[in-house]
PDB file of N, CA and C in Angstrom:
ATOM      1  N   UNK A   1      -3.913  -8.031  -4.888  1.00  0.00           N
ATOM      2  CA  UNK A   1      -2.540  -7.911  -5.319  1.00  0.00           C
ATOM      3  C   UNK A   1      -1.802  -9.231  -5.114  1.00  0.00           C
ATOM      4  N   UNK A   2      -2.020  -9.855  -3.938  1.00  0.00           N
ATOM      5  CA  UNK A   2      -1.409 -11.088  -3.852  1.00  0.00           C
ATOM      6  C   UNK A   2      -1.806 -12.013  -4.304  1.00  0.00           C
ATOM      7  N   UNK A   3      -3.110 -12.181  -4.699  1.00  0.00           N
ATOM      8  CA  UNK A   3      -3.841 -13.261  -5.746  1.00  0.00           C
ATOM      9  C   UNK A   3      -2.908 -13.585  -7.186  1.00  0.00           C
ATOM     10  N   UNK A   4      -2.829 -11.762  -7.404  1.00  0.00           N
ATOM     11  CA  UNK A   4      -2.292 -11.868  -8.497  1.00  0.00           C
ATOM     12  C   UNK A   4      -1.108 -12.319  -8.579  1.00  0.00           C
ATOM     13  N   UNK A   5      -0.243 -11.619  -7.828  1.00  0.00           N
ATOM     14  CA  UNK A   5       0.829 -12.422  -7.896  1.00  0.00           C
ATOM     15  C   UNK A   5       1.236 -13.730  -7.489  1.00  0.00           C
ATOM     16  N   UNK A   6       0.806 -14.535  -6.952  1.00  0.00           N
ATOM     17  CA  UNK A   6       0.558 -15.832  -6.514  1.00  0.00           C
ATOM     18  C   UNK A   6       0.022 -17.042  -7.532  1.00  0.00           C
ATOM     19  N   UNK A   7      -1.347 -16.292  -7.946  1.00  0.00           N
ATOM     20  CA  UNK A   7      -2.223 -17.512  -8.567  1.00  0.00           C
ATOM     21  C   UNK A   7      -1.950 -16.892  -9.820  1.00  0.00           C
ATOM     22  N   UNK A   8      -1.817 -15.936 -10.454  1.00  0.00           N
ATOM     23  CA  UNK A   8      -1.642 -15.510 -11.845  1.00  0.00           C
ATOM     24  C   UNK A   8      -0.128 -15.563 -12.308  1.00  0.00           C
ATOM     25  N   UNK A   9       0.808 -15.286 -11.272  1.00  0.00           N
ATOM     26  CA  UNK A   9       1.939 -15.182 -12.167  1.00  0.00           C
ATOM     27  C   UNK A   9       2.223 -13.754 -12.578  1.00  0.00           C
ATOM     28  N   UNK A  10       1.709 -12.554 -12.387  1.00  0.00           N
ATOM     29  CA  UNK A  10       1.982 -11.489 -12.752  1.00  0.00           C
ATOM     30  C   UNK A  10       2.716 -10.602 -12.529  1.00  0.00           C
ATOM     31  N   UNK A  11       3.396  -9.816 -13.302  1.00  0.00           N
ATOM     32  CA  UNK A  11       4.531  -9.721 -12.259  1.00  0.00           C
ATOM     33  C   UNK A  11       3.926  -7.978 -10.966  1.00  0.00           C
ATOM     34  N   UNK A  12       4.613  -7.248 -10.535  1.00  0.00           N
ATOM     35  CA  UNK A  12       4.140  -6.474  -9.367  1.00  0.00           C
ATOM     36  C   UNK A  12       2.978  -5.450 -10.456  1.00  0.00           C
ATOM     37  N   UNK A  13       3.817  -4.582 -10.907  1.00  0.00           N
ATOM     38  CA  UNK A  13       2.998  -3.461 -11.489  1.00  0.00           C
ATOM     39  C   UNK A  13       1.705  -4.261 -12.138  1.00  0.00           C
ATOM     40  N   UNK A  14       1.910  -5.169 -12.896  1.00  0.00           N
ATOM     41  CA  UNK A  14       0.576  -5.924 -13.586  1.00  0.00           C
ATOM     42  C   UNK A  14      -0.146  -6.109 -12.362  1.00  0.00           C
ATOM     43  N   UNK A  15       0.039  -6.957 -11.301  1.00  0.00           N
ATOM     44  CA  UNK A  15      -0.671  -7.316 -10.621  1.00  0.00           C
ATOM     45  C   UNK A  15      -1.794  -5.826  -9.197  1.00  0.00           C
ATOM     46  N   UNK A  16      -0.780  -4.926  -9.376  1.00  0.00           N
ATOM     47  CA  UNK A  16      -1.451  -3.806  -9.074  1.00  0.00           C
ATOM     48  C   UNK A  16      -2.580  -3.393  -9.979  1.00  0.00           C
ATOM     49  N   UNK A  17      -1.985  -3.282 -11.192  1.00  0.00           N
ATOM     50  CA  UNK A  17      -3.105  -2.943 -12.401  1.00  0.00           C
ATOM     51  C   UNK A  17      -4.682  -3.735 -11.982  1.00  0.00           C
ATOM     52  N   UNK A  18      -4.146  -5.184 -11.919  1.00  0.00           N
ATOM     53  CA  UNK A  18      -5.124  -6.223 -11.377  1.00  0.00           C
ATOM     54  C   UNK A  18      -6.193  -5.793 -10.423  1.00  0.00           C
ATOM     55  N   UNK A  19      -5.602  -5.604  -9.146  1.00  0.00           N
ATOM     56  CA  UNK A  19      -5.822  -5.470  -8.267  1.00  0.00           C
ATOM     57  C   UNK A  19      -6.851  -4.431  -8.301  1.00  0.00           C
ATOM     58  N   UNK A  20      -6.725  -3.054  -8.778  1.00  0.00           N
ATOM     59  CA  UNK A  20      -7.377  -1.510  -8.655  1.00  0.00           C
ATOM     60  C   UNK A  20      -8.105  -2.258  -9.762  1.00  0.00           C
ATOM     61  N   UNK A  21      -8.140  -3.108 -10.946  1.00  0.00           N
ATOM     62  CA  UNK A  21      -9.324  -3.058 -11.386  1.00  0.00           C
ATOM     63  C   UNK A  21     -10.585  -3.718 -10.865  1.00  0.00           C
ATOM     64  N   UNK A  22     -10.173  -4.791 -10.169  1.00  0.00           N
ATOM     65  CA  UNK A  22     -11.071  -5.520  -9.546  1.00  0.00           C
ATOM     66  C   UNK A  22     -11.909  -4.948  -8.376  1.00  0.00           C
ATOM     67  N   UNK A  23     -10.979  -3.972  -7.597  1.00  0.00           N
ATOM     68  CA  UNK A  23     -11.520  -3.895  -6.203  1.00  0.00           C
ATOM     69  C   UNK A  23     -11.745  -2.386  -6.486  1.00  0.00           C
ATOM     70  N   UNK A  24     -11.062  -1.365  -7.214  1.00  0.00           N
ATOM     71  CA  UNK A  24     -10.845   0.143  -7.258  1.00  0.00           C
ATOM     72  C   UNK A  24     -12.530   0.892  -7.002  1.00  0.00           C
ATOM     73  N   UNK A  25     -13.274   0.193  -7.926  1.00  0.00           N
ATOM     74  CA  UNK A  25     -14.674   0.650  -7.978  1.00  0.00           C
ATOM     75  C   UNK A  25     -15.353   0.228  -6.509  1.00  0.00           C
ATOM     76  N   UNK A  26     -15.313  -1.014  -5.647  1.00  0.00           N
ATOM     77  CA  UNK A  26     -15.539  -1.003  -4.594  1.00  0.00           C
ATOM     78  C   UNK A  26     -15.246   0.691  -3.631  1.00  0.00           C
ATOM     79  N   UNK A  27     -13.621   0.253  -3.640  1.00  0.00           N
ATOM     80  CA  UNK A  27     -12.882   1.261  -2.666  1.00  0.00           C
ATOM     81  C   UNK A  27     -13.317   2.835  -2.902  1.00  0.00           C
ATOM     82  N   UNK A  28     -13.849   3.027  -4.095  1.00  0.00           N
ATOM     83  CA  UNK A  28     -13.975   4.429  -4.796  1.00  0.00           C
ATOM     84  C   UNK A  28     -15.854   4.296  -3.822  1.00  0.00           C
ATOM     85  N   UNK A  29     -16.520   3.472  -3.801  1.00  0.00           N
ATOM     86  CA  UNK A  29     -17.856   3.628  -4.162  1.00  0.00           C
ATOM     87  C   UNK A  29     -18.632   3.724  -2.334  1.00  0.00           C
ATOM     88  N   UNK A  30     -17.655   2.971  -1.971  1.00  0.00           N
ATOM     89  CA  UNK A  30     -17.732   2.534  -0.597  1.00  0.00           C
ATOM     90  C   UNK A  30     -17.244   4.202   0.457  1.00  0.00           C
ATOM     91  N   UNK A  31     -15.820   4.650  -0.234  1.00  0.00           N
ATOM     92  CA  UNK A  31     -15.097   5.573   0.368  1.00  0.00           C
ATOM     93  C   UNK A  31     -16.446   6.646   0.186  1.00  0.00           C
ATOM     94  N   UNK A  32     -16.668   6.799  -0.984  1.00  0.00           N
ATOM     95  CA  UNK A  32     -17.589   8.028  -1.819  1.00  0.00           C
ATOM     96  C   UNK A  32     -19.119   8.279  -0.376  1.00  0.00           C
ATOM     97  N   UNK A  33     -19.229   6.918  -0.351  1.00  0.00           N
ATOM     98  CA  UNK A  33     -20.632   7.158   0.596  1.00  0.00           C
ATOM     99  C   UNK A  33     -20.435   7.276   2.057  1.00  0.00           C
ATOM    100  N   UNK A  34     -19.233   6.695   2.549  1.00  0.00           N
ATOM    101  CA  UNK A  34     -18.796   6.694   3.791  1.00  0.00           C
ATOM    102  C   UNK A  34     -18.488   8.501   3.826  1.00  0.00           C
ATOM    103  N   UNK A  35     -17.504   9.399   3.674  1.00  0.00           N
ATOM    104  CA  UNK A  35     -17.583  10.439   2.938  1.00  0.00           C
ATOM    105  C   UNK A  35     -18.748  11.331   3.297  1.00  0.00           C
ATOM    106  N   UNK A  36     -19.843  11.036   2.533  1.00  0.00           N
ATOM    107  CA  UNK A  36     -21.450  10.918   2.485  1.00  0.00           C
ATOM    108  C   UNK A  36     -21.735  11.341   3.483  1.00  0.00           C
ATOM    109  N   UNK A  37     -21.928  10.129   4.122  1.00  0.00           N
ATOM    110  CA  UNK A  37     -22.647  10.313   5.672  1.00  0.00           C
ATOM    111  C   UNK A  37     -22.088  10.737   6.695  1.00  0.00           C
ATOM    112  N   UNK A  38     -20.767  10.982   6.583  1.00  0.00           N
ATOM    113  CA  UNK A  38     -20.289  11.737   7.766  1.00  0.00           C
ATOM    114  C   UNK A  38     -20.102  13.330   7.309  1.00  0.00           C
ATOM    115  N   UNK A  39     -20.557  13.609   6.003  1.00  0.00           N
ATOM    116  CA  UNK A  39     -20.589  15.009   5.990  1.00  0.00           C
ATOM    117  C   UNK A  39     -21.819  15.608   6.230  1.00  0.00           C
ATOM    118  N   UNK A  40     -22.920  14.468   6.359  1.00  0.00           N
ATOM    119  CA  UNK A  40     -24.582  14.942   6.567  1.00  0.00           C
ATOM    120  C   UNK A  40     -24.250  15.054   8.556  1.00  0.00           C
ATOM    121  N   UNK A  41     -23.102  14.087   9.168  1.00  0.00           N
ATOM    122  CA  UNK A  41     -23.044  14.331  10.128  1.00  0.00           C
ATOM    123  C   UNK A  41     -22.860  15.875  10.855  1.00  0.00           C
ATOM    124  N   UNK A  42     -21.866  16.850   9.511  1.00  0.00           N
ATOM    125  CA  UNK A  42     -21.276  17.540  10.430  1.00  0.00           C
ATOM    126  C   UNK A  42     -22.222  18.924  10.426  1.00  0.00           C
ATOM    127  N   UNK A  43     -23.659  18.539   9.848  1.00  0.00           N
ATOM    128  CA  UNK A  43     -24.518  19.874   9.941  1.00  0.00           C
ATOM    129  C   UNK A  43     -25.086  19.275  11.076  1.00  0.00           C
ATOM    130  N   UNK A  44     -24.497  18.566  12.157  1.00  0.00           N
ATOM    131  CA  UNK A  44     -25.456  19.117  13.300  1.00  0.00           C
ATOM    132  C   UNK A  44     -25.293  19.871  13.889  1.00  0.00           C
ATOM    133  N   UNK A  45     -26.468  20.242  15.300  1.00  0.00           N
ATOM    134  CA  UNK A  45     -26.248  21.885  15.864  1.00  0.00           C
ATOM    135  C   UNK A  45     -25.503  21.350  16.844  1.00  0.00           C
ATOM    136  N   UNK A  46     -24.912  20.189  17.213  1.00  0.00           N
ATOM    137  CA  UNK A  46     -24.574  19.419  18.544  1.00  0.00           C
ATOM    138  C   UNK A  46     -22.720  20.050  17.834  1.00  0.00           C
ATOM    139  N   UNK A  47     -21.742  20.841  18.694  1.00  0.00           N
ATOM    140  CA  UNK A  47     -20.739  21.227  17.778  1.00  0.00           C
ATOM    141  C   UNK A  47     -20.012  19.466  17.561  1.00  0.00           C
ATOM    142  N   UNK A  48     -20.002  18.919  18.621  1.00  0.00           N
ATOM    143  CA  UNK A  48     -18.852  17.984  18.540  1.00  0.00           C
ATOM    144  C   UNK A  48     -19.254  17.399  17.659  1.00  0.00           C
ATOM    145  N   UNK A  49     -20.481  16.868  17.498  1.00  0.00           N
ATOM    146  CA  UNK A  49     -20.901  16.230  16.687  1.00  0.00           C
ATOM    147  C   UNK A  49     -20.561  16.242  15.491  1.00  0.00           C
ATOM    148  N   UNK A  50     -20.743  17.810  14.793  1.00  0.00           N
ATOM    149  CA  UNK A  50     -20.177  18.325  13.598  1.00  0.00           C
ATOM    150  C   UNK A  50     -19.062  18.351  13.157  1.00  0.00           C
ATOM    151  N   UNK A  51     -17.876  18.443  14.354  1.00  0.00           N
ATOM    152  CA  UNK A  51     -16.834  18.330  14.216  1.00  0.00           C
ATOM    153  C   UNK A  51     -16.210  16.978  14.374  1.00  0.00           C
ATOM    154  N   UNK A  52     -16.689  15.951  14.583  1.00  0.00           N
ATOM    155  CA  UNK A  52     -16.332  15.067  14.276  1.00  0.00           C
ATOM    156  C   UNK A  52     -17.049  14.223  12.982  1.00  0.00           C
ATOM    157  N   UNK A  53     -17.933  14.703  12.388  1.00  0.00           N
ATOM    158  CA  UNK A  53     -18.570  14.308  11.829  1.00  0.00           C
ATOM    159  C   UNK A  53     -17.449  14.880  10.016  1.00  0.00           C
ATOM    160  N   UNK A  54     -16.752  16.559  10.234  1.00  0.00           N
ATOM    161  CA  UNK A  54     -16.348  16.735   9.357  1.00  0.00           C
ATOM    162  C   UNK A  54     -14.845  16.125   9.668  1.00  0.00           C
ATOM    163  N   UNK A  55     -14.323  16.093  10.328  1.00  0.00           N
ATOM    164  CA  UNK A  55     -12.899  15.569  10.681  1.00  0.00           C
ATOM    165  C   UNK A  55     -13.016  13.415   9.831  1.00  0.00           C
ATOM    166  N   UNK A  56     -14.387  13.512  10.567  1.00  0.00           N
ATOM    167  CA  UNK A  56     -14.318  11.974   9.711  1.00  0.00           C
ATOM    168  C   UNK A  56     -13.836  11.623   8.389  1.00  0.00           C
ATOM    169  N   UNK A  57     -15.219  12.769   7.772  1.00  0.00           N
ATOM    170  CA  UNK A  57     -15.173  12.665   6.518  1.00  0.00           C
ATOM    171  C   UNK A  57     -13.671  12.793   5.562  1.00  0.00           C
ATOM    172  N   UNK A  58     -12.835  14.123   6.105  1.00  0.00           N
ATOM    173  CA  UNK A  58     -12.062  14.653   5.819  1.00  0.00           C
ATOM    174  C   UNK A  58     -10.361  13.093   5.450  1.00  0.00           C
ATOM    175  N   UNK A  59     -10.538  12.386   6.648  1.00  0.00           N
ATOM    176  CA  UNK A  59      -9.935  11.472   6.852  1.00  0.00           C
ATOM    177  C   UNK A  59     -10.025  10.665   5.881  1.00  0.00           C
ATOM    178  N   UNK A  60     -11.313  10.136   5.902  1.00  0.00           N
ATOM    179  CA  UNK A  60     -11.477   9.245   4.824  1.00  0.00           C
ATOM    180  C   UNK A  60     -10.816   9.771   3.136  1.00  0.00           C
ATOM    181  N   UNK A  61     -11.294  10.736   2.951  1.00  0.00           N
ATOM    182  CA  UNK A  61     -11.033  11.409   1.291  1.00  0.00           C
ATOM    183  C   UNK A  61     -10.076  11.189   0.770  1.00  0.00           C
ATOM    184  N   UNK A  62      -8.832  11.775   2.315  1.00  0.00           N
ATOM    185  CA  UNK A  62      -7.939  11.295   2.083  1.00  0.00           C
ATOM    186  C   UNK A  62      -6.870   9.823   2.033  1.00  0.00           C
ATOM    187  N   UNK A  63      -7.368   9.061   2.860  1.00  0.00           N
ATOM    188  CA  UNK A  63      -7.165   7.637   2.827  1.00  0.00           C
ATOM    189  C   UNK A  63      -7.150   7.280   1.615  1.00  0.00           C
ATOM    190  N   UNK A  64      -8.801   7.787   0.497  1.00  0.00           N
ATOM    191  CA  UNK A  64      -9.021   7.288  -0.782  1.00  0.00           C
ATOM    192  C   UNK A  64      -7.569   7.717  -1.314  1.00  0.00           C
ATOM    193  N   UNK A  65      -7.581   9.014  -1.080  1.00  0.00           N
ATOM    194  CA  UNK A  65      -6.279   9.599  -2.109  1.00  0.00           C
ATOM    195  C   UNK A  65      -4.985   9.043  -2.298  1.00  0.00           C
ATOM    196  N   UNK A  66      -4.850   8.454  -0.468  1.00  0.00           N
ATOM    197  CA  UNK A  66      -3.601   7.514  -0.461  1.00  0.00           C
ATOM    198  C   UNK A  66      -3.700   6.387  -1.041  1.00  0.00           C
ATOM    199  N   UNK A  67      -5.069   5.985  -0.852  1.00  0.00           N
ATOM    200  CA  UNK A  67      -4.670   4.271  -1.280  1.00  0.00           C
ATOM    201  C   UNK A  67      -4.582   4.227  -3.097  1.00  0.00           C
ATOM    202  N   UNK A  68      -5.097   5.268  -3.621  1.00  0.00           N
ATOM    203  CA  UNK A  68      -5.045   5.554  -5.125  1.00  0.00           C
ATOM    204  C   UNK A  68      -3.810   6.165  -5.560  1.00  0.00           C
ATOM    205  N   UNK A  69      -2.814   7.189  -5.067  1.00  0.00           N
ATOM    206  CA  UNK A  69      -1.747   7.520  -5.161  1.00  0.00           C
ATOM    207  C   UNK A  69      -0.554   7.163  -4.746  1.00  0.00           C
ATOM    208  N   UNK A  70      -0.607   6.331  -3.261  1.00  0.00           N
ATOM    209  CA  UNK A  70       0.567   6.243  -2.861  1.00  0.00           C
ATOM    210  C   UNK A  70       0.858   4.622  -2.409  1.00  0.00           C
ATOM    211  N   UNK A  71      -0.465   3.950  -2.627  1.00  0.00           N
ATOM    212  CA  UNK A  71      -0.324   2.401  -2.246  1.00  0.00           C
ATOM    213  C   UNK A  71       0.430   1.583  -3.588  1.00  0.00           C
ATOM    214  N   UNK A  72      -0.186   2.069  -4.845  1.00  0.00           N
ATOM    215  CA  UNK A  72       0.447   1.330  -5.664  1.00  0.00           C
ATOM    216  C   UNK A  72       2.101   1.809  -6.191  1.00  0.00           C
ATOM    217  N   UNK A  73       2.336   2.520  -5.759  1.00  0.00           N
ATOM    218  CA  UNK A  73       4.514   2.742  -5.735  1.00  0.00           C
ATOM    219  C   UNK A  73       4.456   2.137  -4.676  1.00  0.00           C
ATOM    220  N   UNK A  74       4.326   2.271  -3.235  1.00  0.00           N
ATOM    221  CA  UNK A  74       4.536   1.404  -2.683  1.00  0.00           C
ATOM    222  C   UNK A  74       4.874   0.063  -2.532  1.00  0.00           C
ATOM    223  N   UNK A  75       3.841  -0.311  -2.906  1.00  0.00           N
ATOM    224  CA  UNK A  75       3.216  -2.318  -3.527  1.00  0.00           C
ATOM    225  C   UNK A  75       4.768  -2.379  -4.314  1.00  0.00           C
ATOM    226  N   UNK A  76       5.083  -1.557  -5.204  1.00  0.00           N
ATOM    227  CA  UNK A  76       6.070  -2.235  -6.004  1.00  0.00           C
ATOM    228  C   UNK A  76       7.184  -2.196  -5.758  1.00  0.00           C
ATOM    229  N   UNK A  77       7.474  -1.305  -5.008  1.00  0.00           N
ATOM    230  CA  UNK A  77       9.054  -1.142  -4.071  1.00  0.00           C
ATOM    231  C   UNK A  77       8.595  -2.128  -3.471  1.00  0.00           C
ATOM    232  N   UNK A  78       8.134  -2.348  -2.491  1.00  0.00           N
ATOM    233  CA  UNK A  78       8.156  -3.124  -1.304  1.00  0.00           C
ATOM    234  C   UNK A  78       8.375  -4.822  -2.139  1.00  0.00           C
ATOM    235  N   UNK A  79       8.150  -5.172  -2.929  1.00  0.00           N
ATOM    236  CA  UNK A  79       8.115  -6.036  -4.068  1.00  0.00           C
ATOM    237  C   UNK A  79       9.168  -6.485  -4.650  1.00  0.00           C
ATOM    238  N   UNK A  80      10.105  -5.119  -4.830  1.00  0.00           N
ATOM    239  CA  UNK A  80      11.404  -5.625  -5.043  1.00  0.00           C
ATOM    240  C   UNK A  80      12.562  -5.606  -4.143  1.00  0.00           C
ATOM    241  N   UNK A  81      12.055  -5.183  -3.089  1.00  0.00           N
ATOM    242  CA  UNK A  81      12.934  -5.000  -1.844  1.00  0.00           C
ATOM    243  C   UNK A  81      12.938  -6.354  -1.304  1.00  0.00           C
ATOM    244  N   UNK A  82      11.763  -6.633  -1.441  1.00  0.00           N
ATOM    245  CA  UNK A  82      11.695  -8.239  -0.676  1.00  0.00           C
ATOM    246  C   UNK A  82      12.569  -9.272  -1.235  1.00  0.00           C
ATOM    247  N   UNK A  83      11.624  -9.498  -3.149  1.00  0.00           N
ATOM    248  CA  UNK A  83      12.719 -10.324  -3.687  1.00  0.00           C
ATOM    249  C   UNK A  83      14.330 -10.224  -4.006  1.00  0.00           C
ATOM    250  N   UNK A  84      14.914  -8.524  -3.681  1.00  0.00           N
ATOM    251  CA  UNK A  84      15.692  -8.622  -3.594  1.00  0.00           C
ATOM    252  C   UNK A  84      16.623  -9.248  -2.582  1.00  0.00           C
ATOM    253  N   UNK A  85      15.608  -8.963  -1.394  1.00  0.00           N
ATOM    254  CA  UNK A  85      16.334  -9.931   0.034  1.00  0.00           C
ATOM    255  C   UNK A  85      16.847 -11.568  -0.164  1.00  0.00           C
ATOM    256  N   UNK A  86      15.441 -11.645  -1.091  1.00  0.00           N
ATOM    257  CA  UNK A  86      15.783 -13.255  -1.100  1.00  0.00           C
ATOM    258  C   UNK A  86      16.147 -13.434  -1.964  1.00  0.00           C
ATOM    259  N   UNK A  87      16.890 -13.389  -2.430  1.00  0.00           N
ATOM    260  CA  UNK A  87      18.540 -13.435  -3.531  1.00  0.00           C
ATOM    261  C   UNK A  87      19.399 -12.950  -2.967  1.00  0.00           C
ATOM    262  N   UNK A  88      19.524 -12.089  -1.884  1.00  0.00           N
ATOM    263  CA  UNK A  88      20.589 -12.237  -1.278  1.00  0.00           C
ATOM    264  C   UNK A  88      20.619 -13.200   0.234  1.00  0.00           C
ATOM    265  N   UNK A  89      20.403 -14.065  -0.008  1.00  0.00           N
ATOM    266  CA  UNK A  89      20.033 -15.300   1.390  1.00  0.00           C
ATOM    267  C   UNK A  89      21.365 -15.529   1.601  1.00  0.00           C
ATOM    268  N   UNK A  90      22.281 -15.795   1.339  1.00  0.00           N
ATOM    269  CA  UNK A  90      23.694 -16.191   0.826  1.00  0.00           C
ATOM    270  C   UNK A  90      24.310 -14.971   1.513  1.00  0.00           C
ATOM    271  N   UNK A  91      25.664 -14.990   2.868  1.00  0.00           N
ATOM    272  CA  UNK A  91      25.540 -13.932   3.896  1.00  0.00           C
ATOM    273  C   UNK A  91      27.001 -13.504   2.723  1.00  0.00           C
ATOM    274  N   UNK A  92      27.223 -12.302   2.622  1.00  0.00           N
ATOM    275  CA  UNK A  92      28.459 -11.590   1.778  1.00  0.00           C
ATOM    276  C   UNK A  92      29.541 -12.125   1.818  1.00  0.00           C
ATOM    277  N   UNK A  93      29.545 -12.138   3.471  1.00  0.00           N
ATOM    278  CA  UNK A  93      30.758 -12.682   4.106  1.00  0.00           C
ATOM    279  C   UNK A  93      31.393 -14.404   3.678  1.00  0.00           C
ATOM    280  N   UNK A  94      30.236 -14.818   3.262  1.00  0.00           N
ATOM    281  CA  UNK A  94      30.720 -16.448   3.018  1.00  0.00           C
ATOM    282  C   UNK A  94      30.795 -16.375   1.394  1.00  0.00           C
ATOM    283  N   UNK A  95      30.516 -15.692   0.435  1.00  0.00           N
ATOM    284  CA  UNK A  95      31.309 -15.343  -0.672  1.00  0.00           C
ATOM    285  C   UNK A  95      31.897 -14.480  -1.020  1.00  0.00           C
ATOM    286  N   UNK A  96      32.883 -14.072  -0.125  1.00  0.00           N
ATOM    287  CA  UNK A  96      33.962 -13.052  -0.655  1.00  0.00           C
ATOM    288  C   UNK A  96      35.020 -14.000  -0.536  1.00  0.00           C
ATOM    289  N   UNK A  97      36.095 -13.832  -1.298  1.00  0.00           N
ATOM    290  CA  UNK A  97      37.306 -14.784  -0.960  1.00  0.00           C
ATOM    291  C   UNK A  97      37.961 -14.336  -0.320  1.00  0.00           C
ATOM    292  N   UNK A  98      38.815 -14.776   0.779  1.00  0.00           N
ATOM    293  CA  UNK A  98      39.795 -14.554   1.565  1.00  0.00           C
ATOM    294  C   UNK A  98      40.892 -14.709   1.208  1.00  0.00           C
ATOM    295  N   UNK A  99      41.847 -13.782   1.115  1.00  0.00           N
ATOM    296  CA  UNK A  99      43.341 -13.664   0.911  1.00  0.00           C
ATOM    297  C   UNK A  99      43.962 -13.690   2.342  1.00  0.00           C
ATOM    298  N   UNK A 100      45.002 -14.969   2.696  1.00  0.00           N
ATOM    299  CA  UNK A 100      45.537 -14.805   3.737  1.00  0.00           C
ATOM    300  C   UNK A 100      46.407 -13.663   3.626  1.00  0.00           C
ATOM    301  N   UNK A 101      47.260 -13.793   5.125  1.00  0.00           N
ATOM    302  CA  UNK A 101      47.960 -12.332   5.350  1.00  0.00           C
ATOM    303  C   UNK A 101      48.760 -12.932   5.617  1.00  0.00           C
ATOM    304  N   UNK A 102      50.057 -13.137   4.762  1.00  0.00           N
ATOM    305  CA  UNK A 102      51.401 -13.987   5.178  1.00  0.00           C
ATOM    306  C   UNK A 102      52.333 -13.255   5.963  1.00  0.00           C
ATOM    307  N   UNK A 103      52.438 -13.656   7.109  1.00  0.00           N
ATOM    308  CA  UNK A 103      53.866 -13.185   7.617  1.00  0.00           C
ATOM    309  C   UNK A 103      55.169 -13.596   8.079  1.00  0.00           C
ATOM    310  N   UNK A 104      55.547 -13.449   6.924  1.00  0.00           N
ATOM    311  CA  UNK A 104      57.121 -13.838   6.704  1.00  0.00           C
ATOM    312  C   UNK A 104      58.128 -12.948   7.460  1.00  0.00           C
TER     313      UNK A 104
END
């Protein structure tokens, strides 16, 4: 995401687009087998074992789900929250005009 926006020029949402295409099949393929093996974990007869073995898995699935549903709104708020900060660098207070208070 920051490649993109950095070395490409793109703006947030493009550069998300970017981003999930390049890496998405990793994160999908990697999550998918991790997943995997901790669900072959949770048929053991050892309970904890099993139960941590399905609690793993369970974790992960969902991580995938977040990082596919809820990372990229994220990425782009957080995107314009920032550059909005920095446009406002300039404190309110030193451009508002001041009207004195005459007392006559």
């Amino acid at each position: 995401y920051l490649r993109a926006r950095r070395e490409k020029g793109l703006a947030a949402e493009d550069a998300v687009r970017y981003a999930f295409s390049t890496v998405g099949i990793a994160l999908w393929v990697t999550s998918v087998a991790l997943v995997a093996g901790f669900l072959v974990l949770s048929t053991s007869s050892f309970a904890m074992n099993a139960d941590m073995g399905l609690l793993t898995a369970i974790v992960i699935a969902l991580a995938l789900i977040v990082d596919f549903l809820l990372l990229p709104p994220l990425l782009i708020y957080l995107d314009s929250w920032l550059s909005g900060e920095k446009k406002d660098a300039i404190p309110v207070a030193a451009t508002t005009p001041t009207v004195p208070v005459g007392s006559n």
